[in-house]
Protein backbone atom coordinates (compact mmCIF):
# COMPACT_ATOMS: atom_id res chain seq x y z
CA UNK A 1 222.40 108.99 95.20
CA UNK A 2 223.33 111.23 92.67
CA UNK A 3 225.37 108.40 90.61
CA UNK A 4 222.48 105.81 90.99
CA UNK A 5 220.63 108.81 89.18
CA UNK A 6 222.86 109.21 86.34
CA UNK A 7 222.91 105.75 86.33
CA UNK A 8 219.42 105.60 85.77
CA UNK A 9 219.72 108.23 83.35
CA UNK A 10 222.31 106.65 80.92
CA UNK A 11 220.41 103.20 80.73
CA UNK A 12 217.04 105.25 80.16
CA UNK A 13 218.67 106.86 77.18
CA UNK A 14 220.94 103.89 75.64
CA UNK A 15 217.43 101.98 75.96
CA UNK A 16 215.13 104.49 74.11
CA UNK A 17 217.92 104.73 71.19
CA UNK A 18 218.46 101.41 71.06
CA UNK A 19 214.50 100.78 71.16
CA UNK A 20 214.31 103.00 68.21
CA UNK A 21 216.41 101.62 66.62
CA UNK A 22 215.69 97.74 67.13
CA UNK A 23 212.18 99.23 65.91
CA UNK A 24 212.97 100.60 62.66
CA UNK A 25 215.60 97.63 61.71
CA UNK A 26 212.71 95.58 62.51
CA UNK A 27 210.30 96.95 60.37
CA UNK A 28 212.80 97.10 57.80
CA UNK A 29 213.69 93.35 57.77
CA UNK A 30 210.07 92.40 58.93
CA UNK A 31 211.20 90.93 61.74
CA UNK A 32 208.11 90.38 63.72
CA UNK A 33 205.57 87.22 63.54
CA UNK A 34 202.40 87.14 62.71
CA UNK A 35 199.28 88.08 65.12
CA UNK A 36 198.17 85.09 67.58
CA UNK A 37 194.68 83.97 68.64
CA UNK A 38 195.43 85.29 71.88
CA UNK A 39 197.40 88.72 71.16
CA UNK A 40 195.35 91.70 71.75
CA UNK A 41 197.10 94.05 69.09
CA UNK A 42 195.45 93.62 65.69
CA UNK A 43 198.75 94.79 63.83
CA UNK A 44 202.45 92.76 63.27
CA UNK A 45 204.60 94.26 66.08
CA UNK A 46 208.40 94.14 66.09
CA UNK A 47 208.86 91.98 69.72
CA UNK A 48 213.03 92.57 69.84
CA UNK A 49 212.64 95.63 72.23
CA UNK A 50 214.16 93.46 74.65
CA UNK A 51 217.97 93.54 72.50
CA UNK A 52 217.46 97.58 73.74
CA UNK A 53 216.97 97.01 77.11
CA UNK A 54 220.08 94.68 78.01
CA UNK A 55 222.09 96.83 75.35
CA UNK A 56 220.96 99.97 78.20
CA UNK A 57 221.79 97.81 81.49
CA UNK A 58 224.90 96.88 80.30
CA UNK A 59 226.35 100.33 79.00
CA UNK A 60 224.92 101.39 82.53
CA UNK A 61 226.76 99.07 84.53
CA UNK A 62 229.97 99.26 82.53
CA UNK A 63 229.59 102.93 83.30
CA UNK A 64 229.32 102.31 86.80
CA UNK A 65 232.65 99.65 86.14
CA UNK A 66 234.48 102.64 84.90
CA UNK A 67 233.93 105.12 87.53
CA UNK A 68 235.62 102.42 90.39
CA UNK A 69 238.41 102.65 88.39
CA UNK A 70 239.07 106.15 88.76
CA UNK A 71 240.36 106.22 92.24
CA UNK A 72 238.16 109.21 93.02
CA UNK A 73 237.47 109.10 96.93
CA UNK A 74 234.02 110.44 96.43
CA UNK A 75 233.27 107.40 94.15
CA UNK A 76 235.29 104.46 96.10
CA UNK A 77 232.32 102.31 97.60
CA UNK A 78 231.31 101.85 93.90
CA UNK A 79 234.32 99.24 94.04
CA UNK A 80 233.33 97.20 96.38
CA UNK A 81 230.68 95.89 93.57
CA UNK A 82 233.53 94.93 91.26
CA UNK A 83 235.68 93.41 94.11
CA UNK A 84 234.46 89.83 92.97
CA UNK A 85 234.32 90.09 89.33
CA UNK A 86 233.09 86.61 88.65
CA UNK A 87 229.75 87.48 90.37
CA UNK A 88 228.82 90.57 88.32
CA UNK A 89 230.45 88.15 85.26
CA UNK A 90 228.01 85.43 85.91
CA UNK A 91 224.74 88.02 86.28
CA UNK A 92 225.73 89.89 83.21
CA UNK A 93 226.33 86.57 81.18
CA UNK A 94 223.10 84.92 82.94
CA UNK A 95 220.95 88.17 81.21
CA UNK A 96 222.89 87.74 78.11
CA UNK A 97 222.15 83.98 77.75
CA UNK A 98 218.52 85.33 78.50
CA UNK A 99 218.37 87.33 76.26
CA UNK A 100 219.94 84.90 73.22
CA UNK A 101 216.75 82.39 74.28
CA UNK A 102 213.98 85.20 74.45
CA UNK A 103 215.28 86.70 71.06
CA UNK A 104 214.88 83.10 69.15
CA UNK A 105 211.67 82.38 70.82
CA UNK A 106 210.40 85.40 69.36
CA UNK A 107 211.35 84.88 66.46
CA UNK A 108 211.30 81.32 65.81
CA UNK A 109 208.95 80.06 68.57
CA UNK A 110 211.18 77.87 70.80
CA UNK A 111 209.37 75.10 72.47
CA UNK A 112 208.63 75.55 76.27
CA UNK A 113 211.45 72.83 77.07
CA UNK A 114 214.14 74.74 75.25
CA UNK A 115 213.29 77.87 77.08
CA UNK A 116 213.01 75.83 80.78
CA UNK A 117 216.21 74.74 80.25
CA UNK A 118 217.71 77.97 79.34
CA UNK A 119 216.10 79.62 82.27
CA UNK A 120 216.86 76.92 84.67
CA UNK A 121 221.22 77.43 83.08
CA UNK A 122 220.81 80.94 83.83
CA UNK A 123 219.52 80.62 87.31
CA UNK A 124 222.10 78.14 88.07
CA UNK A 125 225.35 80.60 86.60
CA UNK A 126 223.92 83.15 89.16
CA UNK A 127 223.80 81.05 92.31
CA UNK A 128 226.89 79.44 91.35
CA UNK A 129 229.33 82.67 91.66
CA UNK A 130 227.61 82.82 95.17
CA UNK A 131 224.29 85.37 94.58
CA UNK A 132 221.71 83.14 96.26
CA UNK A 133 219.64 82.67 99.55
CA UNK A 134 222.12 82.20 102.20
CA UNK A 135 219.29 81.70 105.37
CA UNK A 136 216.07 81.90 106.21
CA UNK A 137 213.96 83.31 109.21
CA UNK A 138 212.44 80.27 110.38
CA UNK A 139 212.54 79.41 114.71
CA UNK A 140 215.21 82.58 114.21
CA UNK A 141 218.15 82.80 112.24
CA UNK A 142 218.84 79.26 110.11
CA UNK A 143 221.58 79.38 107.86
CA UNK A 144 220.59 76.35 105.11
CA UNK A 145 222.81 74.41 103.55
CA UNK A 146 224.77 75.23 100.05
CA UNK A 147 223.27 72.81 98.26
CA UNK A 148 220.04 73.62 99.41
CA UNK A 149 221.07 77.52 98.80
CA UNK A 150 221.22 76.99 95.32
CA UNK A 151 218.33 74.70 94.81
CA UNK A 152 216.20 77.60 96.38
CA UNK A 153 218.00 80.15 94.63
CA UNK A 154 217.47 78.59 90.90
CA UNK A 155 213.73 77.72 91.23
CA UNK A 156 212.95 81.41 93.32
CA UNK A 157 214.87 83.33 89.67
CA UNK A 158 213.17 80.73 87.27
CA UNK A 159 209.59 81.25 89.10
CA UNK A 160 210.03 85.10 89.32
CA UNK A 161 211.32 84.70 85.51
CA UNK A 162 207.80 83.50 84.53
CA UNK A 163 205.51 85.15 86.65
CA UNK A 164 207.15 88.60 85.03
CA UNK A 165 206.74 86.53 81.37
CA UNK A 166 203.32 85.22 81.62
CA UNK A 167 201.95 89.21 82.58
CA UNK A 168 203.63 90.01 79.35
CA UNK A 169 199.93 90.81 77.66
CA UNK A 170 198.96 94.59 77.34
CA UNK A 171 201.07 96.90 75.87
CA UNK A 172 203.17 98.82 78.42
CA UNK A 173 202.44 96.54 81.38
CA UNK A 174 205.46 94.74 82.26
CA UNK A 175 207.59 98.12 81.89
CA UNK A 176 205.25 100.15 84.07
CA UNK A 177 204.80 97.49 86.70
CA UNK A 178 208.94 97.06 86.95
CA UNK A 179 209.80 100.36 86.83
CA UNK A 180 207.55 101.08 89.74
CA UNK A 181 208.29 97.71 91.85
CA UNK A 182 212.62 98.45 91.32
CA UNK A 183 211.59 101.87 92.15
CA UNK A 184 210.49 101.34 95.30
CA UNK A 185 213.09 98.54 95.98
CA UNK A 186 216.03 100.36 94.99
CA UNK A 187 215.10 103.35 97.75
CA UNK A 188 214.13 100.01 99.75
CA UNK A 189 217.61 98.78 99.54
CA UNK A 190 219.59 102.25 99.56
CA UNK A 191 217.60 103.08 103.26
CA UNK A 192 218.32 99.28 104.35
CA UNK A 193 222.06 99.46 103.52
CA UNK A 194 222.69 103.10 105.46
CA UNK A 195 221.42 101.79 108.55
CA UNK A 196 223.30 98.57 108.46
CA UNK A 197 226.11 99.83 106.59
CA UNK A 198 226.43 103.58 106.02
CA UNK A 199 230.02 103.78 104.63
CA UNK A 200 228.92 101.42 102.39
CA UNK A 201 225.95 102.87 100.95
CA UNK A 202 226.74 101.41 96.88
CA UNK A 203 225.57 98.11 96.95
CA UNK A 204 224.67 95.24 93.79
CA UNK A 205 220.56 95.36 95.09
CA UNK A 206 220.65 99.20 94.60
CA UNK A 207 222.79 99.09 91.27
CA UNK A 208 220.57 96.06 89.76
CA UNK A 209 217.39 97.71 90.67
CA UNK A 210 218.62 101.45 88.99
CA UNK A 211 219.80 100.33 86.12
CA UNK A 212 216.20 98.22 85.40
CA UNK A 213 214.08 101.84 86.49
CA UNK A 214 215.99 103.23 83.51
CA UNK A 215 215.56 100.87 81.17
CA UNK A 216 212.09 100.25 81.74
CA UNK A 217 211.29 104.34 81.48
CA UNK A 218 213.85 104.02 78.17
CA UNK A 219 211.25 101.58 77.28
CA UNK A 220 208.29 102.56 77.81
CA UNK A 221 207.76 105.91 75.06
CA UNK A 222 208.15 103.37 72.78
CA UNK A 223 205.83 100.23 74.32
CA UNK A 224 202.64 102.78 75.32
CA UNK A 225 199.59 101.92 73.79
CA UNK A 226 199.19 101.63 71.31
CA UNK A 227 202.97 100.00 70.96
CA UNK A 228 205.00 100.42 68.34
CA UNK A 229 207.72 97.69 69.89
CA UNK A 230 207.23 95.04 72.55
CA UNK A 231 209.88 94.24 74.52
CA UNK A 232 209.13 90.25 74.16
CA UNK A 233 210.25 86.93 75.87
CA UNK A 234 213.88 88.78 76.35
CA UNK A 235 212.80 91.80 77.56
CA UNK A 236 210.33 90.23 80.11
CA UNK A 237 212.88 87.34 81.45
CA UNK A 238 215.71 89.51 81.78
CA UNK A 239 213.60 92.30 84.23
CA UNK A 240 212.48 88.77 86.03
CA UNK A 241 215.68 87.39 86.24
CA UNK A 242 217.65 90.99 87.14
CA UNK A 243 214.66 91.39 89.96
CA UNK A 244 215.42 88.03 91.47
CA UNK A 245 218.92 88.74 91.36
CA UNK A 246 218.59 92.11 93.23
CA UNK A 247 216.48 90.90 96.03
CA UNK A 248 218.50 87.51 96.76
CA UNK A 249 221.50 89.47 96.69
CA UNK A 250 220.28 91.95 99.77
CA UNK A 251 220.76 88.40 101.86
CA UNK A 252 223.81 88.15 101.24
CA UNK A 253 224.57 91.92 102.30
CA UNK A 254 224.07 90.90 105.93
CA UNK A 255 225.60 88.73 108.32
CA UNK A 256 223.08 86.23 109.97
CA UNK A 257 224.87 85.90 113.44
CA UNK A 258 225.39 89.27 114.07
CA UNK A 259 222.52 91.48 113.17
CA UNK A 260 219.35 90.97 115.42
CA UNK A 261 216.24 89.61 114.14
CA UNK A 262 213.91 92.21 113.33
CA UNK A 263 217.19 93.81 111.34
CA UNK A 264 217.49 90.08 109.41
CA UNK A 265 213.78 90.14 108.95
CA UNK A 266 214.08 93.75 107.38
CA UNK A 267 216.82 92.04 104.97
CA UNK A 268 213.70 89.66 104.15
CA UNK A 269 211.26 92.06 102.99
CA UNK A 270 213.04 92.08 99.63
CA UNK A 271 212.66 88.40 99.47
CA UNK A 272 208.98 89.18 99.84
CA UNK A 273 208.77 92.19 97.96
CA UNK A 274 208.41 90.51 94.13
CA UNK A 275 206.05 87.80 95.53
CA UNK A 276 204.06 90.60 97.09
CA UNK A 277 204.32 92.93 93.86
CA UNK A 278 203.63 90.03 91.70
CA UNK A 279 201.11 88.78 93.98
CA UNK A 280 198.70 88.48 90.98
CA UNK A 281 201.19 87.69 87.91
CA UNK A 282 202.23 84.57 90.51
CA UNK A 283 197.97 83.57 90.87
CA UNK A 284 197.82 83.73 87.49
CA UNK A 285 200.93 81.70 87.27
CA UNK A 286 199.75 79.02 89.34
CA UNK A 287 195.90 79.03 87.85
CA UNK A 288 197.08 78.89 84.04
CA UNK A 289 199.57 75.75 85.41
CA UNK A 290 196.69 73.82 86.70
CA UNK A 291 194.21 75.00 84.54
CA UNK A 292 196.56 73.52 81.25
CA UNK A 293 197.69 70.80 83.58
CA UNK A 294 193.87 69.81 83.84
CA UNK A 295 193.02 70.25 80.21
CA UNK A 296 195.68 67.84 79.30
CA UNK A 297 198.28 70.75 77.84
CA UNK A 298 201.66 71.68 78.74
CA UNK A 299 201.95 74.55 81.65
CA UNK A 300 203.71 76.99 79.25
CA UNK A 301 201.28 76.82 76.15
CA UNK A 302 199.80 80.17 75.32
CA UNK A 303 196.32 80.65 75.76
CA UNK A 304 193.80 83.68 75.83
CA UNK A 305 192.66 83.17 79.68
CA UNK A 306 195.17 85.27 81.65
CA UNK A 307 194.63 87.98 84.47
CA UNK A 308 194.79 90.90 81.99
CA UNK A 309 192.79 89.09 78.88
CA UNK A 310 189.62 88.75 81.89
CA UNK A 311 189.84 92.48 82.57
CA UNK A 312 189.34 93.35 79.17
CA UNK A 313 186.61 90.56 79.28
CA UNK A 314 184.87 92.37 82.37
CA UNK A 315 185.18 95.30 80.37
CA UNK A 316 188.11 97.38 81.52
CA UNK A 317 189.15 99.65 78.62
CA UNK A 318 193.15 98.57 77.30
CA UNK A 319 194.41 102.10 79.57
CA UNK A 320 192.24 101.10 82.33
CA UNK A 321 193.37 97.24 82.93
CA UNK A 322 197.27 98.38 82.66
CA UNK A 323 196.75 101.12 85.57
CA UNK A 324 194.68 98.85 87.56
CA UNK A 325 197.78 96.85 87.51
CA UNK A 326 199.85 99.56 88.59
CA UNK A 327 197.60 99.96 91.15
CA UNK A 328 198.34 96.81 92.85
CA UNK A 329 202.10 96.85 92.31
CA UNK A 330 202.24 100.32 93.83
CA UNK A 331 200.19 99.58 96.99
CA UNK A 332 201.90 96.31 97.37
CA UNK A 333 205.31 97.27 96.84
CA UNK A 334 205.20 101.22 98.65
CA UNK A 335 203.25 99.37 101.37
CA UNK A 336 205.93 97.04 101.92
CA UNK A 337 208.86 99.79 102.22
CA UNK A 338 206.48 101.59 105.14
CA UNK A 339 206.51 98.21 106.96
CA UNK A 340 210.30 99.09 107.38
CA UNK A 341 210.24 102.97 107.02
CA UNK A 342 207.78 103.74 109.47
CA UNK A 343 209.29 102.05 112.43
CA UNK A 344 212.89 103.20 111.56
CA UNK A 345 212.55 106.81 110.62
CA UNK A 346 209.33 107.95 112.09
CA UNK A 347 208.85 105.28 115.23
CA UNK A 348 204.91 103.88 114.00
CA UNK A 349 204.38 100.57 114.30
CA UNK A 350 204.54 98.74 111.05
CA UNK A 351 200.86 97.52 111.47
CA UNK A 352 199.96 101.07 110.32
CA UNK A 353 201.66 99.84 106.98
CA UNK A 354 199.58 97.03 106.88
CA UNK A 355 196.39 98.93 107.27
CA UNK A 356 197.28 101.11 104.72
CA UNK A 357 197.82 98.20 102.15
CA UNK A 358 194.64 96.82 103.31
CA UNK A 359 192.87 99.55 102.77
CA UNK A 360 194.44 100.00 99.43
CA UNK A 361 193.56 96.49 98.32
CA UNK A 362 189.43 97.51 99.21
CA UNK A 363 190.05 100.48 96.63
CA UNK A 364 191.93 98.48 94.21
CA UNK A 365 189.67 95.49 94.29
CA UNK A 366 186.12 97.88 94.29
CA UNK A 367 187.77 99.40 90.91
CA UNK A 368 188.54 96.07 89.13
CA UNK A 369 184.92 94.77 89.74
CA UNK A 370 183.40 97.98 89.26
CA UNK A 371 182.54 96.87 85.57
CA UNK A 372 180.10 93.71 86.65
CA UNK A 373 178.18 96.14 89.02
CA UNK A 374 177.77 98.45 85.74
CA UNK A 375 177.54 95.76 83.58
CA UNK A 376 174.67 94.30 85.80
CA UNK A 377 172.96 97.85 86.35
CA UNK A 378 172.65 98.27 82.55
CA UNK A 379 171.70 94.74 81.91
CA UNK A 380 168.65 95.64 84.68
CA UNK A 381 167.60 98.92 83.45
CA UNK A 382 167.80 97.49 79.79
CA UNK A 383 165.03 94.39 81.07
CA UNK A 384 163.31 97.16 82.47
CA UNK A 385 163.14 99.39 79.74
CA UNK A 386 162.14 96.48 77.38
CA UNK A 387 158.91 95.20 79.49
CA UNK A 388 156.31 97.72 78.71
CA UNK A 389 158.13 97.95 75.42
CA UNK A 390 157.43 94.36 74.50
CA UNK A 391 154.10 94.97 76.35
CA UNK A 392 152.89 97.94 74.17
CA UNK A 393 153.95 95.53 71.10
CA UNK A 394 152.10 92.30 72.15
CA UNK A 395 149.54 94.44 72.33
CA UNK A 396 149.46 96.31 68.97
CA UNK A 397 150.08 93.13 67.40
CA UNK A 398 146.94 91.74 68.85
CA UNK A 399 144.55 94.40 66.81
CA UNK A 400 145.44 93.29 63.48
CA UNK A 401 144.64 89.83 64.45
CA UNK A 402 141.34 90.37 65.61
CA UNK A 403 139.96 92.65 63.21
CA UNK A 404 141.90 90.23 60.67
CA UNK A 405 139.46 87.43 62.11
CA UNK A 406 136.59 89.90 62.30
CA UNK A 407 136.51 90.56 58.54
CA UNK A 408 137.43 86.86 57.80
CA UNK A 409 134.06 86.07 59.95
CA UNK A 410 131.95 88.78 57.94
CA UNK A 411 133.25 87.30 55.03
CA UNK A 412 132.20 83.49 55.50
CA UNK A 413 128.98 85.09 56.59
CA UNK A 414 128.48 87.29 53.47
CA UNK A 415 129.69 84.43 50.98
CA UNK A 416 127.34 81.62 52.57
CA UNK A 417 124.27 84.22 52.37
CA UNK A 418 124.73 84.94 49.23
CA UNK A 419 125.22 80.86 48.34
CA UNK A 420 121.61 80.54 50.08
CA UNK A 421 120.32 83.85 48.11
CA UNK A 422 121.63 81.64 44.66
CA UNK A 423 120.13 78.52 45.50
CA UNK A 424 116.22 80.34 46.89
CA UNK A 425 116.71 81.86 43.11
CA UNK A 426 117.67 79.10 41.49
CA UNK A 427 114.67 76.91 42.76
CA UNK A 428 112.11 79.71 42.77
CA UNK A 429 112.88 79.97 39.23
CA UNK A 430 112.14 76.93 38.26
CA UNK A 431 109.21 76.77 39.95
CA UNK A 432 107.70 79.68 37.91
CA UNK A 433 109.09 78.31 35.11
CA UNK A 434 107.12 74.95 35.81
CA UNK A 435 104.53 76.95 36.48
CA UNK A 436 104.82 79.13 33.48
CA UNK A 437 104.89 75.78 31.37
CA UNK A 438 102.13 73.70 33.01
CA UNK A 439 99.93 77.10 31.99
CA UNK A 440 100.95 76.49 28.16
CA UNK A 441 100.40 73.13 28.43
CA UNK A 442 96.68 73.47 30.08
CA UNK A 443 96.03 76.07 26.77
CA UNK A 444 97.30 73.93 24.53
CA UNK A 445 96.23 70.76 25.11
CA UNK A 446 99.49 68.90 26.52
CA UNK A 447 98.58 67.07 29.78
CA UNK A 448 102.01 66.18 30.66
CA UNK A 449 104.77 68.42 29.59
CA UNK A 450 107.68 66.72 31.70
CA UNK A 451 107.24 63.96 29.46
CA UNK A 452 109.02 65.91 26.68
């Protein structure tokens, strides 16, 4: 244990110099594209983070290399790793040829073919120097075919590849949710190995997982929100590809025909453990395949409709939507080790393990809606609160309008009495007048004065 620690230790501290340094070189150069549609930062951000990370792994495992060769009894199971150089060969130049494709991509913007077929080359190098699925619990212990071996083993890697790429949206999520699932796999692995094998407790599962704790906590100081460097497409393949690796190669720790079942089903859980840690990267794997797949698209081109853009959406704060993924990966991923721990070490049936991640899924699930049930409470008080508000203003806007009529009214009124008040004058006027006239005329004479 205590190498696996400094292990974890060196690649945590290559990775956060290197990070630092990929970071300022970066900067320098400007090498870093320009914001997306779809990116939630609102500033350029270096996205080479990932050169740090496989710089870290490897110094780690060449570390752990070096001590086999020292002869040291204490140290002598580290060997065993390096006993079949071309397998550790074909992992460490899989991640490198990773690596190569994720850097260009994020800098040049590779199209999704390129990157397939890179991922798919990778995958294949792996299963090829014999890390792949070797059988399968189905009507009890089936070994499968080689051919069908590799098939399995290429398109598990490449799926797990993308799943860890496509959650690659909020700044420190992809770090925080590997470093807790290889965690809990590497103790996973370490336990499984000392009850099968316990000479033999250095293994490639426990090595692969280590060495990707440390580099994701090397990481992460730098990829916290808000990030200074992302650990892009290279970063996010190789942890997918390096997790693959690690759990396919626990398969191959164990002989099928002579280990019972429930000790070969154990050896499964690792199988199971990424798809049940990246139960929700995977849905959102398969959703944004069918929903581009419907709109006509390719199923890699970007878009703005992932898991993590719709928590933001619901109105999770940035902090809040990252640890609500945490949350899953740490009840799916701890829950899975009791399913194994608490029958072994403590004799409680494994359903207890289940119950717990039930129960952890209520929690988890009650806090990722918990924003619609505000949302809706605020939208209801905020209807309420604007009823008699709109009420109260209906009404004052009525007054005006009435008295506006009122004087309007009193107005005609005044305007046609004082017409009729004209016209009486007018005409009594000129009866006097008449009158007045027909008097001169009488005095003077004139019988007919209109006929002037």
């Amino acid at each position: 244990m205590t190498l696996f620690l400094l292990l974890a230790l060196l690649a945590a501290l290559v990775t956060f110099g290197g990070s630092i340094l990929v970071w300022k070189l970066s900067l320098k150069y400007r090498l870093y594209p320009k914001i997306r549609e779809r990116d939630v930062h609102t500033r350029p951000t270096p996205r080479l983070g990932g050169i740090a990370m496989f710089v870290g792994i490897v110094v780690a495992i060449g570390a752990a290399a070096f001590v086999s060769t020292l002869g040291s009894s204490r140290f002598s199971n580290v060997a065993i790793i390096f006993q079949n150089p071309g397998q550790m060969l074909a992992i460490l130049g899989a991640a490198l040829l990773i690596v190569l494709i994720g850097v260009a991509d994020d800098i040049w913007d590779l199209d999704w073919t390129t990157k397939l077929a890179g991922q798919f080359l990778a995958a294949g190098l792996i299963a090829w120097q014999g890390v792949s699925i070797v059988s399968l619990p189905i009507g009890g212990i089936t070994l499968i075919p080689s051919w069908v071996s590799v098939t399995l083993t290429v398109f598990t890697i490449v799926l797990v590849m993308n799943a860890i790429n496509f959650i690659d949206g909020l700044d420190g999520l992809v770090a925080g949710v590997a470093l807790i699932a290889n965690g809990v796999f590497f103790l996973y692995t370490y336990l499984l190995v000392q009850q099968t094998s316990p000479l033999n407790y250095f293994n490639l599962a426990s090595l692969l997982a280590i060495v990707l704790v440390g580099a994701c906590a090397g990481f992460l100081p730098l990829n916290w929100h808000p990030a200074k460097l992302f650990m892009g497409d290279a970063g996010s393949m190789l942890i997918g590809l390096l997790m693959s690796t690690a759990a396919i190669s626990v398969t191959g720790q164990l002989n099928p025909t002579g280990v019972g079942f429930d000790q070969l089903f154990a050896a499964f859980i690792p199988i199971l453990l990424p798809f049940l840690v990246l139960i929700i990267p995977l849905l959102d794997f398969g959703l944004a395949v069918v929903r581009r797949l419907r709109a006509g698209k390719s199923p890699f081109a970007a878009d703005r409709k992932h898991l993590h853009h719709r928590l933001l959406d619901m109105g999770h704060s940035h902090l809040n939507a990252v640890l609500i993924f945490y949350g899953w990966t740490a009840v799916a991923s701890i829950g899975c080790l009791l399913t194994y721990v608490f029958p072994v070490y403590f004799g409680i049936d494994s359903m207890w393990a289940f119950v717990l991640i039930a129960v952890g899924f209520l929690i988890l699930a009650a806090i990722t809606l918990a924003p619609l049930g505000r949302r809706k409470r605020l939208t209801v008080a905020a209807e309420a609160a604007e009823a008699p508000e709109s009420a109260e203003i209906a009404s004052r806007a009525d007054v005006p309008v009435l008295d506006e009529l009122g004087v309007a009214a009193v107005a005609t009124s005044a305007s046609a009495a004082a017409a009729d008040g004209a016209s009486r004058g007018v005409a009594s006027g000129a009866t006097t007048a008449a009158g007045s006239e027909q008097a001169r005329s009488v005095e003077s004479g004139d019988p007919d004065p209109g006929a002037r």
